[in-house]
C-alpha atoms as a PDB file:
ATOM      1  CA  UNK A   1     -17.110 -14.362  -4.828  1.00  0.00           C
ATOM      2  CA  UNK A   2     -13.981 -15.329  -6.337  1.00  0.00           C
ATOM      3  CA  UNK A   3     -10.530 -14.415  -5.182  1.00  0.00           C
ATOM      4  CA  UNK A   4      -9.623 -12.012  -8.770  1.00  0.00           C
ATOM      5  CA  UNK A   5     -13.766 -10.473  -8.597  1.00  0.00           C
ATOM      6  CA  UNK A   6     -12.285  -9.560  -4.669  1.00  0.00           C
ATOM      7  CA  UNK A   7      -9.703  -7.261  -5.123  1.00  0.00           C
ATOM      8  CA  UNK A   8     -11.177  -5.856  -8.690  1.00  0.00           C
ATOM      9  CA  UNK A   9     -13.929  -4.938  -6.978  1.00  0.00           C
ATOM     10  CA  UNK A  10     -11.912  -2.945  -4.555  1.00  0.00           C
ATOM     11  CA  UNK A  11     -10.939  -0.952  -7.488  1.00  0.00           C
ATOM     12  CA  UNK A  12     -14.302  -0.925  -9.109  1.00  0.00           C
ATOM     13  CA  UNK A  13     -15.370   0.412  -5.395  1.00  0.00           C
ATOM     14  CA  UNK A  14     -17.141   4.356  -5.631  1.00  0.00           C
ATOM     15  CA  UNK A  15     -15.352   5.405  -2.204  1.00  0.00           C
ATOM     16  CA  UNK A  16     -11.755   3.583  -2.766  1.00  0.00           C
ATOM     17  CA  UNK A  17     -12.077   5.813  -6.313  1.00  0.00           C
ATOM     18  CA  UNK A  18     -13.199   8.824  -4.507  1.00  0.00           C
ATOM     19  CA  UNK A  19     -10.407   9.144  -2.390  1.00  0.00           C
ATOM     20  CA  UNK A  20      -7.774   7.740  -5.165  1.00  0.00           C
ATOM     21  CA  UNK A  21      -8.889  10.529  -7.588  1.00  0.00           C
ATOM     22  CA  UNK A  22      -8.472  13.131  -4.499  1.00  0.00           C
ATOM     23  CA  UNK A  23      -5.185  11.452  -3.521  1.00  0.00           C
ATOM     24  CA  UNK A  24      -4.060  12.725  -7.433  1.00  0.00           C
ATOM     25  CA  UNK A  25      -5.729  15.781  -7.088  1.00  0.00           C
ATOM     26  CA  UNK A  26      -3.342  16.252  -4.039  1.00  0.00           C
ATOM     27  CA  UNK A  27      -0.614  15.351  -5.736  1.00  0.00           C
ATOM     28  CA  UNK A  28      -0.851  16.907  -9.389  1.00  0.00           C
ATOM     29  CA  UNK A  29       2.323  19.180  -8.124  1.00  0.00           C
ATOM     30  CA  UNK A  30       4.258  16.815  -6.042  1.00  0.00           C
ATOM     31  CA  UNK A  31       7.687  16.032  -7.451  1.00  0.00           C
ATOM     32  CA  UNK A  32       8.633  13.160  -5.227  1.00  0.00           C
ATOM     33  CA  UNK A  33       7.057   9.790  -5.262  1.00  0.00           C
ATOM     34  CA  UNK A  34       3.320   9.339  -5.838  1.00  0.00           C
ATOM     35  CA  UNK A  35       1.053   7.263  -4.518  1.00  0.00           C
ATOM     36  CA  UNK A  36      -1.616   6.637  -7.032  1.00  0.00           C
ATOM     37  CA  UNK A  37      -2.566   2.796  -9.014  1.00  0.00           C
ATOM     38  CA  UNK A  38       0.809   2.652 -10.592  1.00  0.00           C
ATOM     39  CA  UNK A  39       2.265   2.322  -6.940  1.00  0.00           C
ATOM     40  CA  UNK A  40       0.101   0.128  -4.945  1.00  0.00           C
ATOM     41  CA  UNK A  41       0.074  -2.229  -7.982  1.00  0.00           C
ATOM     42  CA  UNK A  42       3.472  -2.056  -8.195  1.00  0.00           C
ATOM     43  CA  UNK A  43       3.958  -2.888  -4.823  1.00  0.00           C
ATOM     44  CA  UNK A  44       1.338  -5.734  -4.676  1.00  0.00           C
ATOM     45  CA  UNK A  45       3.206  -7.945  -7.686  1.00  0.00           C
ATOM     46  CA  UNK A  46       6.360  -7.137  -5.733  1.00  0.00           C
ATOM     47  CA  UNK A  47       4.138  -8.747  -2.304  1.00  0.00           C
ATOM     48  CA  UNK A  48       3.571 -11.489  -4.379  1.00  0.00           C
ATOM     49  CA  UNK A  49       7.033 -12.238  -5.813  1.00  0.00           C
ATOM     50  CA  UNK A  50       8.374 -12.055  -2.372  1.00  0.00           C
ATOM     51  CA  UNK A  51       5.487 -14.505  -1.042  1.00  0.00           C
ATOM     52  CA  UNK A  52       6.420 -16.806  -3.833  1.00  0.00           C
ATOM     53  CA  UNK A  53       9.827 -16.877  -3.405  1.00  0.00           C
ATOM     54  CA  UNK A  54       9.556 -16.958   0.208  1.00  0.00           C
ATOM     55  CA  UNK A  55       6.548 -19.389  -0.029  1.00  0.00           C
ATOM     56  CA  UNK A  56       4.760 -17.373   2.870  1.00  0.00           C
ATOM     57  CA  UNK A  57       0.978 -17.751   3.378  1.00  0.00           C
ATOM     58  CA  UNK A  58      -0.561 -15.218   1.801  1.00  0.00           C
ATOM     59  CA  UNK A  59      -2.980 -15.599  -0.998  1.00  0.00           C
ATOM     60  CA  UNK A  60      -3.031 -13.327  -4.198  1.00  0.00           C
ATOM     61  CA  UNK A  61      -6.264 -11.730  -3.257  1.00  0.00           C
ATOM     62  CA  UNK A  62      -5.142 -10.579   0.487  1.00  0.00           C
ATOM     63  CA  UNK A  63      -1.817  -8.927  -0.997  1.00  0.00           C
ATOM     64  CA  UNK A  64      -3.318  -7.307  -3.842  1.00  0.00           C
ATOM     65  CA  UNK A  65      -6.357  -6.166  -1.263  1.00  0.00           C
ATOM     66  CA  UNK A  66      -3.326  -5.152   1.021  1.00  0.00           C
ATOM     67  CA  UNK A  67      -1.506  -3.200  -1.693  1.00  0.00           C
ATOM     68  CA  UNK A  68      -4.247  -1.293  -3.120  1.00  0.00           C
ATOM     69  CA  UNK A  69      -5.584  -0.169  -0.011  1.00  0.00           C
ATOM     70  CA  UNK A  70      -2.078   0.671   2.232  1.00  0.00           C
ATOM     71  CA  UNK A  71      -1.633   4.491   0.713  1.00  0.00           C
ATOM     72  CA  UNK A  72      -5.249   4.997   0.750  1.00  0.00           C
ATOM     73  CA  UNK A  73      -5.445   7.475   3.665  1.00  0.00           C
ATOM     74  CA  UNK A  74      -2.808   9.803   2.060  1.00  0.00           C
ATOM     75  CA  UNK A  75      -6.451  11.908   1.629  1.00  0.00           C
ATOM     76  CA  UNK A  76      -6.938  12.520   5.041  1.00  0.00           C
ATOM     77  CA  UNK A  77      -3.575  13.237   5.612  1.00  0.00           C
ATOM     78  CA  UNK A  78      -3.037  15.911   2.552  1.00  0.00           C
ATOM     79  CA  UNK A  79      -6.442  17.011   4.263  1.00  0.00           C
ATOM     80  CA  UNK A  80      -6.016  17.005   7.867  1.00  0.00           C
ATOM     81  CA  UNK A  81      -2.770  15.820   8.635  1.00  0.00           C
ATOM     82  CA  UNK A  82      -4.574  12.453  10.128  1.00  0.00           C
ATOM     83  CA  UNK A  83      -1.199   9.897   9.443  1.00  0.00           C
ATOM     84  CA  UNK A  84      -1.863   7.823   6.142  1.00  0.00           C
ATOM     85  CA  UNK A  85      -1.407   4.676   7.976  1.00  0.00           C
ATOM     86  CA  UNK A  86      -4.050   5.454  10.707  1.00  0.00           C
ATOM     87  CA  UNK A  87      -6.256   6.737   7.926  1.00  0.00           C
ATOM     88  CA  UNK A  88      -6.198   3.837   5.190  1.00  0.00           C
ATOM     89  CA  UNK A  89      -6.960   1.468   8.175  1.00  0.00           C
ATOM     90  CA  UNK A  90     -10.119   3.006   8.956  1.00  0.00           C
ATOM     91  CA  UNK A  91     -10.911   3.245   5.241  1.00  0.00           C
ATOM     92  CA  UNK A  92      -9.909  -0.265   4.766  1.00  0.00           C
ATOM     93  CA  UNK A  93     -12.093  -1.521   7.089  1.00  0.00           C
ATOM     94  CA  UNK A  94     -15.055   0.476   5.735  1.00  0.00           C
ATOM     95  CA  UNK A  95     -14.170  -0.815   2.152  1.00  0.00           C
ATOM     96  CA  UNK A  96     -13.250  -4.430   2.145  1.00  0.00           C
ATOM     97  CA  UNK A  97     -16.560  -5.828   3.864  1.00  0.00           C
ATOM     98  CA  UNK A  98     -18.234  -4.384   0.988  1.00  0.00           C
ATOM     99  CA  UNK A  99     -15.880  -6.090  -1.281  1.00  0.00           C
ATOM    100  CA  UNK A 100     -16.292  -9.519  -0.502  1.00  0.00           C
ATOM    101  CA  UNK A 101     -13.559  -9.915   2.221  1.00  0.00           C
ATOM    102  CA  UNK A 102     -14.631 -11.616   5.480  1.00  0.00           C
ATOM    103  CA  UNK A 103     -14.454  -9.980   8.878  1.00  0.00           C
ATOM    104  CA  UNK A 104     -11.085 -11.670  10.030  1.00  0.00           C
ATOM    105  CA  UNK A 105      -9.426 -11.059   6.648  1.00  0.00           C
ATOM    106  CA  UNK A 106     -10.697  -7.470   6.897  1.00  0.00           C
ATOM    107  CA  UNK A 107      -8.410  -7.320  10.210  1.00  0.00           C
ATOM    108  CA  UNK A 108      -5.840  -8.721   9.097  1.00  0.00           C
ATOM    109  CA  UNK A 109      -5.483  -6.660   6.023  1.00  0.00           C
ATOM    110  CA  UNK A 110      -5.981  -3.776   8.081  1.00  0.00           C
ATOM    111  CA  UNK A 111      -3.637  -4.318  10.638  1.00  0.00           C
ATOM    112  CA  UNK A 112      -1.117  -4.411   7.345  1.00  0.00           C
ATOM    113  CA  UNK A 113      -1.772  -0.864   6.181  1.00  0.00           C
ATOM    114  CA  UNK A 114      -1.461   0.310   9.930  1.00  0.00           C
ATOM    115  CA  UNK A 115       1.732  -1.774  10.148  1.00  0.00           C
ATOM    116  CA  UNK A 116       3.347  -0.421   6.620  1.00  0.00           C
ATOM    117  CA  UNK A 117       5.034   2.467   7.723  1.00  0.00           C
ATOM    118  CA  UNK A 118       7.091   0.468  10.459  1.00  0.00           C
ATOM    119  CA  UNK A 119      10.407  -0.924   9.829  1.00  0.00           C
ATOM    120  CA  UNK A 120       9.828  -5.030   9.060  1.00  0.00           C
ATOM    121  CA  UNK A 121      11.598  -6.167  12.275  1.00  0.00           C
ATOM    122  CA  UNK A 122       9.142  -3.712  14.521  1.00  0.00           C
ATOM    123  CA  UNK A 123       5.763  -5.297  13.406  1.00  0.00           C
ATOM    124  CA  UNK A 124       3.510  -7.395  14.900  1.00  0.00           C
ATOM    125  CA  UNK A 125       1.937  -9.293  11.559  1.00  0.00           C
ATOM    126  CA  UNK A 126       4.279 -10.537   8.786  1.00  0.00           C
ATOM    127  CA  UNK A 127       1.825  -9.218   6.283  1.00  0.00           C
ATOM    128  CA  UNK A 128       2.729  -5.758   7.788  1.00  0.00           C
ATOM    129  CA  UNK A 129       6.402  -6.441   7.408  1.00  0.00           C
ATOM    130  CA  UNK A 130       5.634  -7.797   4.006  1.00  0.00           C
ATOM    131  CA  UNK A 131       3.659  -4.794   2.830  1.00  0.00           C
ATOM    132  CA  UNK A 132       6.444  -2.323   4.267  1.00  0.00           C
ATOM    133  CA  UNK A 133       9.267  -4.001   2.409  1.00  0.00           C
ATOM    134  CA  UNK A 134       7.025  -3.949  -1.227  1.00  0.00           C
ATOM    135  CA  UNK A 135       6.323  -0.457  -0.521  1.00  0.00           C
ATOM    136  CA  UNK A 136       9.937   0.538  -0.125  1.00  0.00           C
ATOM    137  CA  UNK A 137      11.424  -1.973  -2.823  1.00  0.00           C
ATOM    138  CA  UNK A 138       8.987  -0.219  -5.426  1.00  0.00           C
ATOM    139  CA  UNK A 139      10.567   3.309  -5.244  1.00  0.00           C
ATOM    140  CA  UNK A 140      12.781   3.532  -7.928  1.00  0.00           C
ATOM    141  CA  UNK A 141      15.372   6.071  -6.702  1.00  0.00           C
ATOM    142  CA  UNK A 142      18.178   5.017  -8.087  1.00  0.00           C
ATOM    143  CA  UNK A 143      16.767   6.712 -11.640  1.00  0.00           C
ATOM    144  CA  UNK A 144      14.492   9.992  -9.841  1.00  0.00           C
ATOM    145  CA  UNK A 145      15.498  13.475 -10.820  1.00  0.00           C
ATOM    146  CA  UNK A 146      14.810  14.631  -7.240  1.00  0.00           C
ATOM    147  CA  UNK A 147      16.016  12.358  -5.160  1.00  0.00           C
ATOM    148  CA  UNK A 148      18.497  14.460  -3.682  1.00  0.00           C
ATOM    149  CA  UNK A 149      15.916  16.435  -2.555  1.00  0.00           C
ATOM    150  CA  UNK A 150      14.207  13.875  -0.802  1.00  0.00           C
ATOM    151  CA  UNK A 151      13.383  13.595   2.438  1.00  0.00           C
ATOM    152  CA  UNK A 152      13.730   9.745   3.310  1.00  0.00           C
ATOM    153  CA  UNK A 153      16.915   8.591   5.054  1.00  0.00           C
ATOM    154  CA  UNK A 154      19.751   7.483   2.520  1.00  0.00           C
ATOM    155  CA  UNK A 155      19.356   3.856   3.978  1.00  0.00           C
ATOM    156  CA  UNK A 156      15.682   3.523   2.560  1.00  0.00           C
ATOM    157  CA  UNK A 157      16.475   4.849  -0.124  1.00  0.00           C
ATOM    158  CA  UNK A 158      16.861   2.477  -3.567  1.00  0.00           C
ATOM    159  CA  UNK A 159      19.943   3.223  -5.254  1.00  0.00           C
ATOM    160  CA  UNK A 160      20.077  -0.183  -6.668  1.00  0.00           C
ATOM    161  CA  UNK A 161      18.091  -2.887  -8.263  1.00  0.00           C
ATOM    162  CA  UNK A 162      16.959  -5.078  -5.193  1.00  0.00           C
ATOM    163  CA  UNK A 163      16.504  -8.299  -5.906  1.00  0.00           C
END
């Protein structure tokens, strides 16, 4: 299977849609940030730029795999208060097997998601320090209505156009 049919299949994938659409359910009412497509692809071009720029060694298809897949278990969480991270591992691991992505990628990627709520210099992969840095640098903050409301530190918070 090719790298593109990969992670489009992730997204094609009846489970990885099941729990998107519930993640939106969940979140019809939420005023801060949202985790739905817009988001995770947001933060897998921003993966890529980075690995670009920064010629690290990640291919296209493990990012976007990565990115798609990190806010996952918000489901569980909105559901049972399982953490998100713990969650979209689990799923992740269930759902990239049957899309193409070998055993040892299926770790790695899944070590990611569990890594992507830990600051970058706290994490045992790169890919997890990778995937925490997108997911931060895609909040726009500096233009949300409620982001005096929110509850992330001021330091994570983007009040500028990172670069």
């Amino acid at each position: 299977m090719k790298s593109d049919e990969r992670y489009n299949s992730i997204i094609a994938n009846s489970e990885y849609l099941a729990l998107l659409n519930s993640i939106n359910e969940y979140e019809t009412d939420r005023k801060f940030c949202r985790h739905g497509i817009k988001h995770l692809l947001d933060t897998a071009r921003i993966m890529y730029i980075i690995t670009l720029e920064e010629n690290l060694p990640y291919s296209k298809d493990i990012i976007y795999a990565a990115a798609l897949l990190h806010d996952i278990g918000r489901y569980e969480q909105y559901k049972n208060g399982t953490p998100h991270h713990i969650a979209g591992k689990r799923a992740a691991e269930h759902i990239l097997p049957r899309c193409g992505y070998s055993a040892d990628e299926a770790e790695i990627i899944s070590k990611a998601i569990s890594e992507h709520r830990t600051p970058s210099d706290d994490t045992d992969s790169s890919l997890g320090a990778l995937l925490y840095k997108a997911d931060k640098l895609s909040r726009m903050c500096f233009c949300c209505g409620v982001k005096d409301e929110c509850y992330w530190d001021r330091e994570l918070k983007n009040e500028n156009i990172i670069i």
